[in-house]
Protein backbone atom coordinates (compact mmCIF):
# COMPACT_ATOMS: atom_id res chain seq x y z
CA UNK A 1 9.51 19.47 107.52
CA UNK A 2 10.65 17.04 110.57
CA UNK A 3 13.40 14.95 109.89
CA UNK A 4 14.35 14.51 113.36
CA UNK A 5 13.65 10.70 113.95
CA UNK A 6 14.86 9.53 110.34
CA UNK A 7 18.27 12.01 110.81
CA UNK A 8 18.76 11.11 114.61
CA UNK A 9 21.50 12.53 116.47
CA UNK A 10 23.22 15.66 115.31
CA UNK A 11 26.17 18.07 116.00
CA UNK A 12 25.69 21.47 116.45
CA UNK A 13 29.10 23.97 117.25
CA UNK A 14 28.96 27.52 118.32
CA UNK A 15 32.32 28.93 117.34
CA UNK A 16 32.30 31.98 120.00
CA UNK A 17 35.14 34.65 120.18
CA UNK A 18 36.68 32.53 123.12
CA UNK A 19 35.32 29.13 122.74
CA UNK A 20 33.67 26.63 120.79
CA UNK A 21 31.07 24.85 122.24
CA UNK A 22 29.58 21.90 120.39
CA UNK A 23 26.66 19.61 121.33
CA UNK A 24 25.50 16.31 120.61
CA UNK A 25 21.71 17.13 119.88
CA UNK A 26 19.33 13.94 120.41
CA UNK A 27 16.48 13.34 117.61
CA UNK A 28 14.33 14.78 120.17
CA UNK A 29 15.57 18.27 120.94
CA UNK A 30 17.38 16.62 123.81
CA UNK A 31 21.25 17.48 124.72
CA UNK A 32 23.60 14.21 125.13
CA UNK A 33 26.73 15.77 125.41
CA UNK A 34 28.79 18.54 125.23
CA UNK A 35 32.31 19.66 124.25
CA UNK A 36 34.22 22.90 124.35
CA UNK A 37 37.58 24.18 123.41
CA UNK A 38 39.47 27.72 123.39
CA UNK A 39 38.92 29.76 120.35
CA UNK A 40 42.59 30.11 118.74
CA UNK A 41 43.88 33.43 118.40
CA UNK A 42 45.79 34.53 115.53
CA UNK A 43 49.08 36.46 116.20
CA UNK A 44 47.97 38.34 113.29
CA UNK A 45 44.71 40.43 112.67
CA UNK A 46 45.32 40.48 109.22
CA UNK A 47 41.59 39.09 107.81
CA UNK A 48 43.03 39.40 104.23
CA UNK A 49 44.63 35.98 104.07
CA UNK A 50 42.01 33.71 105.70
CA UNK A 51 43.53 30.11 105.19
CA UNK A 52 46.06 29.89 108.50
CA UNK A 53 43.26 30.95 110.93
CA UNK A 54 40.17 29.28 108.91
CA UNK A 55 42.27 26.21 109.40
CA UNK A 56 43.07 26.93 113.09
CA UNK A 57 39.28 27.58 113.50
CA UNK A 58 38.27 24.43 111.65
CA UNK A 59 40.56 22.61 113.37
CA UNK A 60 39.05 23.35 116.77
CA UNK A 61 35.35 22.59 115.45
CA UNK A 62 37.05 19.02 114.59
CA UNK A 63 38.30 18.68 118.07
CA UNK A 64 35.05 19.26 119.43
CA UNK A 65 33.49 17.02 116.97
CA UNK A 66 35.13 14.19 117.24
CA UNK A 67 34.59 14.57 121.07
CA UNK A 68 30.76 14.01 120.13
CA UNK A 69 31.11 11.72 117.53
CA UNK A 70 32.83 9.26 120.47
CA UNK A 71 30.15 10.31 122.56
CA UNK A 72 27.21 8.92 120.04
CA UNK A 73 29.24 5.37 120.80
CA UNK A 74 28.13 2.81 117.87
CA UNK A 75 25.88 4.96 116.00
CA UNK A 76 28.06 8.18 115.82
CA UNK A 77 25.79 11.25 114.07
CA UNK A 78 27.16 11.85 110.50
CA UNK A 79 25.76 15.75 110.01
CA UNK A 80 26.90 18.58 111.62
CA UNK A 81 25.88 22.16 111.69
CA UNK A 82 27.99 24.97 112.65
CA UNK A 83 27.25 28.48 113.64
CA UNK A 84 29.77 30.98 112.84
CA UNK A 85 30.08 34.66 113.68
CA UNK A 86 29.99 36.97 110.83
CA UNK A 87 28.67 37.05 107.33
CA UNK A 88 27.64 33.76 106.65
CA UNK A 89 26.78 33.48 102.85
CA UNK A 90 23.77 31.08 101.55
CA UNK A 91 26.02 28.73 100.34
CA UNK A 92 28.30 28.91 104.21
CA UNK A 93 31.16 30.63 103.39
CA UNK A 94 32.28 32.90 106.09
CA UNK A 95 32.35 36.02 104.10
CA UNK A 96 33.29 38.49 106.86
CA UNK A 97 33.92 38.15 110.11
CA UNK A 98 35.47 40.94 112.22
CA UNK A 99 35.44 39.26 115.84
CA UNK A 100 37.55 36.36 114.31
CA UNK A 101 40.23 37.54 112.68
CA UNK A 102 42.12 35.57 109.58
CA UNK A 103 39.12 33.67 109.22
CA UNK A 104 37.19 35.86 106.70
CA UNK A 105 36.93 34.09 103.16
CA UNK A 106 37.18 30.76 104.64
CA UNK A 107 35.03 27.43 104.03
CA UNK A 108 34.82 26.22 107.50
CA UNK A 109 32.05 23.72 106.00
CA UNK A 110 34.56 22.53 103.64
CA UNK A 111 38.12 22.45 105.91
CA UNK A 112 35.73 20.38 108.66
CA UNK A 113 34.57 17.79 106.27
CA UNK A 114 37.57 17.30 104.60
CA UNK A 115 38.88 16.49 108.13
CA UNK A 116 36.25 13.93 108.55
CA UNK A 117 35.21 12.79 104.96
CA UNK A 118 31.82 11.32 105.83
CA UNK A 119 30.34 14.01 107.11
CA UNK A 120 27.59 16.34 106.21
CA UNK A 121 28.32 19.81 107.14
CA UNK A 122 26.46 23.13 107.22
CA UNK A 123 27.48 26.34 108.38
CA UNK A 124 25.23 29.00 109.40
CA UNK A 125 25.20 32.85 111.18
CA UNK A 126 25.37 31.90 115.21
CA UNK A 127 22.68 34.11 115.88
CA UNK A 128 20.20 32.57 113.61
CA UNK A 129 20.70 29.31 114.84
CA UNK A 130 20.17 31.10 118.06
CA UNK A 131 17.26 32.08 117.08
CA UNK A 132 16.15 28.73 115.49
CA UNK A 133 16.65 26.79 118.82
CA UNK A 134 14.94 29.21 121.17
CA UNK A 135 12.04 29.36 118.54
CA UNK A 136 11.83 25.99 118.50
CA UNK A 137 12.63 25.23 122.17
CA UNK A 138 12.74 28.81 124.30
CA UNK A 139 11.23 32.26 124.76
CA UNK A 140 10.32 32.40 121.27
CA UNK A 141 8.19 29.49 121.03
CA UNK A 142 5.26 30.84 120.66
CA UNK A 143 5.93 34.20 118.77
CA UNK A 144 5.90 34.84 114.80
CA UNK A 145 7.81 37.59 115.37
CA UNK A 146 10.53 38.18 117.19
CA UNK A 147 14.65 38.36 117.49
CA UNK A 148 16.95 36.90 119.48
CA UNK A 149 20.08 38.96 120.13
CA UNK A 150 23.40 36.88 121.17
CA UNK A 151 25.50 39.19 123.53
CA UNK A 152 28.76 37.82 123.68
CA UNK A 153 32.18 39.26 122.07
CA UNK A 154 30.23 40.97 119.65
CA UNK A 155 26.53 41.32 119.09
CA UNK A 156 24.31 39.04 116.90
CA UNK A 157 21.39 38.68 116.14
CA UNK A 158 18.23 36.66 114.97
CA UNK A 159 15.37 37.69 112.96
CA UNK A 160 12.21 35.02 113.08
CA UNK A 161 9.53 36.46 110.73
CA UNK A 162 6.47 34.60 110.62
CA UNK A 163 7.83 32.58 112.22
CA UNK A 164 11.05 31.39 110.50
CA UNK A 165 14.05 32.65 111.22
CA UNK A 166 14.91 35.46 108.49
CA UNK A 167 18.69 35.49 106.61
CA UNK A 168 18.26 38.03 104.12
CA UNK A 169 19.12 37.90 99.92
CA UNK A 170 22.37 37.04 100.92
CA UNK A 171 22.27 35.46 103.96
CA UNK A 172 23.58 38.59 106.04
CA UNK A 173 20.03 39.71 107.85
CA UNK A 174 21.10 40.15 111.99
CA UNK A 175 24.47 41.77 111.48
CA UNK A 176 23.16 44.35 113.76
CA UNK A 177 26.30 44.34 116.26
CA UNK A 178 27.99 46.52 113.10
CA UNK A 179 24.72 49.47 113.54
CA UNK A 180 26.59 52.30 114.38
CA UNK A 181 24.86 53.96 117.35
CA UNK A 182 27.90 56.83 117.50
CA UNK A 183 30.00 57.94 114.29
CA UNK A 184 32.47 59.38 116.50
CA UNK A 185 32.98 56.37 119.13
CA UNK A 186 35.90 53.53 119.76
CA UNK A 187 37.06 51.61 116.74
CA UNK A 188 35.83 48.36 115.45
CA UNK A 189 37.61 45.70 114.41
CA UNK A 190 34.87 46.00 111.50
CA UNK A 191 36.53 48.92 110.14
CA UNK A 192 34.67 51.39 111.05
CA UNK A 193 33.52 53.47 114.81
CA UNK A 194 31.27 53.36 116.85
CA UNK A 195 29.27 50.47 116.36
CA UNK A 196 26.78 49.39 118.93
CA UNK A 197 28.82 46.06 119.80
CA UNK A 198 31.51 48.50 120.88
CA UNK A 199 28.74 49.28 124.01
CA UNK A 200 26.65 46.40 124.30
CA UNK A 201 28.23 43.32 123.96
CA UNK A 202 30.73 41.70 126.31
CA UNK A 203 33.72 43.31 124.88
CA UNK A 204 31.66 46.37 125.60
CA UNK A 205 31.29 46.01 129.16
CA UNK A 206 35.21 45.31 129.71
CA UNK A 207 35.07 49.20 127.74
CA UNK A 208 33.00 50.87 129.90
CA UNK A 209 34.16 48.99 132.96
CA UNK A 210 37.72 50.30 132.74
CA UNK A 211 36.27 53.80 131.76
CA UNK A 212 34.48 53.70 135.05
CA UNK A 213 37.79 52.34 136.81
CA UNK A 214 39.67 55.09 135.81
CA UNK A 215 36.72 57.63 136.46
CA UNK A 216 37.16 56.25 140.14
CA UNK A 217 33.52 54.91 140.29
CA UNK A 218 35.11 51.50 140.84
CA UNK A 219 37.28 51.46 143.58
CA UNK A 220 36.65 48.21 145.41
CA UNK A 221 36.43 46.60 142.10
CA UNK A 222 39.71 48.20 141.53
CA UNK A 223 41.37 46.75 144.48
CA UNK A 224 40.10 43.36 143.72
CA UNK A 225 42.30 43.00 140.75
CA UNK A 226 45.50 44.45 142.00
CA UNK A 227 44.78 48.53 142.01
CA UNK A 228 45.29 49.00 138.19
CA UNK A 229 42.00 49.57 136.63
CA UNK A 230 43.12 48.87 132.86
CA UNK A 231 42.43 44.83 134.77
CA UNK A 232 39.10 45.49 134.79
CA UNK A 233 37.33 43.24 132.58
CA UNK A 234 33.49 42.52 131.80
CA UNK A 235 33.11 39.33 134.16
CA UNK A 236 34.74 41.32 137.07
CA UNK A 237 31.83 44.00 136.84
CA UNK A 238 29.43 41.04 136.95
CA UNK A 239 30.68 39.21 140.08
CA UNK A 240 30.64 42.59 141.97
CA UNK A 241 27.27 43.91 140.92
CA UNK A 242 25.92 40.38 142.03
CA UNK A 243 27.55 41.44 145.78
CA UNK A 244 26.09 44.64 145.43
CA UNK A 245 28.53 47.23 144.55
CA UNK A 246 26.87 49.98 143.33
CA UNK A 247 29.53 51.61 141.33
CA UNK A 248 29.33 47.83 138.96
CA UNK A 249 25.19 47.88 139.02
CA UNK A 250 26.06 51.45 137.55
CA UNK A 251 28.29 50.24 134.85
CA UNK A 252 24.96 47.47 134.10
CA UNK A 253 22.97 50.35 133.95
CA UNK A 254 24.65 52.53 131.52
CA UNK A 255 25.24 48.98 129.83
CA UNK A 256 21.72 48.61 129.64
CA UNK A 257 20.82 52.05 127.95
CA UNK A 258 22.97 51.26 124.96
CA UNK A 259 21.61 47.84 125.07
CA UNK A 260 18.26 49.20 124.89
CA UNK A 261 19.54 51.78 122.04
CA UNK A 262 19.82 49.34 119.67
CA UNK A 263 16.95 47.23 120.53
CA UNK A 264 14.73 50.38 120.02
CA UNK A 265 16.37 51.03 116.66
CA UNK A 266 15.77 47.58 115.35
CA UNK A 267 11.92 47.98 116.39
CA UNK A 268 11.56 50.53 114.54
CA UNK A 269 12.21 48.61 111.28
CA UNK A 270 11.32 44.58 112.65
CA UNK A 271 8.30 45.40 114.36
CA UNK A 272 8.91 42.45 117.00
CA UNK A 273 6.70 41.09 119.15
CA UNK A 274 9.45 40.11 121.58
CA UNK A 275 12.87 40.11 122.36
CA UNK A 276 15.06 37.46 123.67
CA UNK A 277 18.48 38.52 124.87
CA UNK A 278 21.19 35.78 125.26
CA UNK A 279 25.14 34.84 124.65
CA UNK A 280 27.29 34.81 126.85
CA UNK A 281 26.48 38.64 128.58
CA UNK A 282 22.85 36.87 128.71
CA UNK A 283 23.93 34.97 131.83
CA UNK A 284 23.48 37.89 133.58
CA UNK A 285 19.65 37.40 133.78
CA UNK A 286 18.32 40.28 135.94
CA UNK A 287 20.83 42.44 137.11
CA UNK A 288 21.09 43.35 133.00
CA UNK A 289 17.65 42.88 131.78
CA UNK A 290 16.34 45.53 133.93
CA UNK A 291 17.94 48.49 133.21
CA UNK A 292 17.26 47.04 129.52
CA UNK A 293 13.79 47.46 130.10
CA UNK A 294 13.43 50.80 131.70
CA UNK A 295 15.56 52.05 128.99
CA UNK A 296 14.12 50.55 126.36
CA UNK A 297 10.36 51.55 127.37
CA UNK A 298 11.82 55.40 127.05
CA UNK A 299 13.69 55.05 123.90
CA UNK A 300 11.39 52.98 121.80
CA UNK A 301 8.93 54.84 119.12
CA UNK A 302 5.64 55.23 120.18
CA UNK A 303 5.24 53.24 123.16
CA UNK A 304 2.59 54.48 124.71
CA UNK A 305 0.68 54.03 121.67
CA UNK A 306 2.00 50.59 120.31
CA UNK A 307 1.92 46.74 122.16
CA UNK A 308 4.36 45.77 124.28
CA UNK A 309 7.07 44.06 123.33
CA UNK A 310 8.50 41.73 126.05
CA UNK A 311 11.95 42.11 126.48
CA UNK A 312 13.12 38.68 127.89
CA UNK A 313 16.18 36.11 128.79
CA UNK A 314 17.17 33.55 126.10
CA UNK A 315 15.25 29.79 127.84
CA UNK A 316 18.41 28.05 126.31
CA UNK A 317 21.03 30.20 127.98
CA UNK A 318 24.86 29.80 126.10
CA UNK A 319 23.68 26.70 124.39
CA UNK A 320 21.22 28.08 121.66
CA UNK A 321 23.60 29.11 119.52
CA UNK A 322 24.97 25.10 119.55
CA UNK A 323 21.49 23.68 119.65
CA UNK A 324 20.31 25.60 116.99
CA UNK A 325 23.49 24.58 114.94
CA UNK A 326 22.52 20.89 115.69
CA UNK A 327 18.54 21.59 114.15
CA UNK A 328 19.83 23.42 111.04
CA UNK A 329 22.24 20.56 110.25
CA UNK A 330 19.36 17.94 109.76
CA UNK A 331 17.83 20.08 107.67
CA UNK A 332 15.02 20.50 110.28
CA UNK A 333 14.88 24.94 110.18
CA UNK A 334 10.81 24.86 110.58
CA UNK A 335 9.36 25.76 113.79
């Protein structure tokens, strides 16, 4: 279906586990405006009482909504679609959602219109409207099948099969951040250890960073944040790998094997025909696909006797996730 022209402008938000990032998405694909805000933070990580922090959450969505709304000046868009990380049921309820705790069990859909009564709301997985936008708009344009995996706090990701993007019986396909890749590694705020989010994502390059810091493979990175390597965070690695530094383009690399870990374990079961990598930890293009790619080409099943699969950046960079938000709220999920 295309409902873009009778619909018109939209909202799409991207909570993230620091920020959400909202968009005003025109009828034609096209971004207006934009909007962000920091993610609150409970003081508490206790996920079994979800209404102080699905209200903080919701709150901040409104904030960034009614920062678009303005935007849309006489005509302000009435539907909104919001991408959530987590367990996302098929009727939007947040149902788990480790990287934002105190928000599991909440209606975000629900506290967000009740803040603004006349709007319609829908709440979606992040990485499958990740996966929506960049089929519609990015490097999966042309594929039927395909995933998109968001790299950003955690690790989400997409699944477009023939060409629409998958959510599963209950609306939890992608929840591949929560694969464990080690039963014996770091704790998750899932529950459980050694999940591949715990190496891949963003929170798992701060992890590895530090364990290089203290390993002393990082001493001018080291020095640049005051001599105590437990300062050492993801974004620090990236800035020095970009100069060079060869002890950070080592931290990418090993990065980039456990990257490419999961990736090959998902083939094995999606069959893709590509793979676009974006989030956050996307932004940094090269210096991470790479060492993706050479890993990924030894770890994979058969690949001397199967296709390639491209492994490629996200076209939409940070904003998928907020685009795709914007499509799924008109209703609009077709390719």
């Amino acid at each position: 279906m295309s409902d873009a022209g009778r619909v018109g402008a939209t909202i799409g938000v991207d909570i993230g586990g620091t920020q959400v990032h909202g968009v005003l998405l025109g009828g034609d694909g096209a971004v207006l405006a934009e909007a962000r805000v920091p993610t609150p933070q409970p003081e508490t990580d206790d996920v079994a009482v979800p209404d102080a922090a699905g209200h903080d959450v919701a709150e901040a969505v409104l904030a960034v909504v009614r920062e678009l709304r303005a935007a849309g000046g006489a005509q302000p868009p009435r539907r909104v679609g919001i991408g959530a990380p987590g367990m996302v049921d098929r009727e939007g309820i947040l149902r788990f959602a480790p990287n934002l705790p105190g928000a599991s069990g909440a209606d975000l859909g629900g506290l967000v219109s009740e803040g603004i009564g006349d709007l319609l709301v829908d709440v979606e997985n992040d990485a499958n409207c990740a996966a929506l936008a960049e089929r519609r708009f990015g490097s999966l344009r042309d594929v039927e099948h395909g995933m998109m995996v968001t790299l950003g706090t955690g690790i989400g990701v997409g699944l477009v099969v023939g060409g629409r993007v998958e959510i599963g019986a209950s609306g939890f396909a992608g929840e591949a951040g929560h694969m464990i890749v080690d039963p014996a590694g770091p704790p998750c705020p899932c529950g459980r250890r050694g999940c591949w989010e715990r190496y891949a994502s963003g929170g798992g390059l701060g992890r590895l960073a530090r364990e290089a810091a203290y390993a002393g493979r990082l001493a001018h990175v080291v020095a640049t944040v005051g001599g105590d390597p437990e300062n050492v965070h993801g974004e620090d690695i990236s800035t020095a790998a970009l100069g060079g530094d060869e002890g950070a383009l080592g931290v990418l690399d090993e990065l980039g094997w456990w990257l490419a870990l999961g990736l090959a374990n998902l083939v094995t079961v999606v069959d893709p025909e590509r793979i676009a990598i974006g989030g956050g930890l996307g932004e940094a293009g090269h210096l991470l696909l790479e060492p993706t790619r050479r890993a990924f080409g030894a770890l994979i099943e058969g690949g001397p006797f199967r296709p390639p699969i491209e492994v490629v950046g996200a076209a939409l960079g940070e904003r998928a996730g907020a685009i795709g938000a914007g499509l799924m709220a008109r209703a609009d999920r077709s390719p």
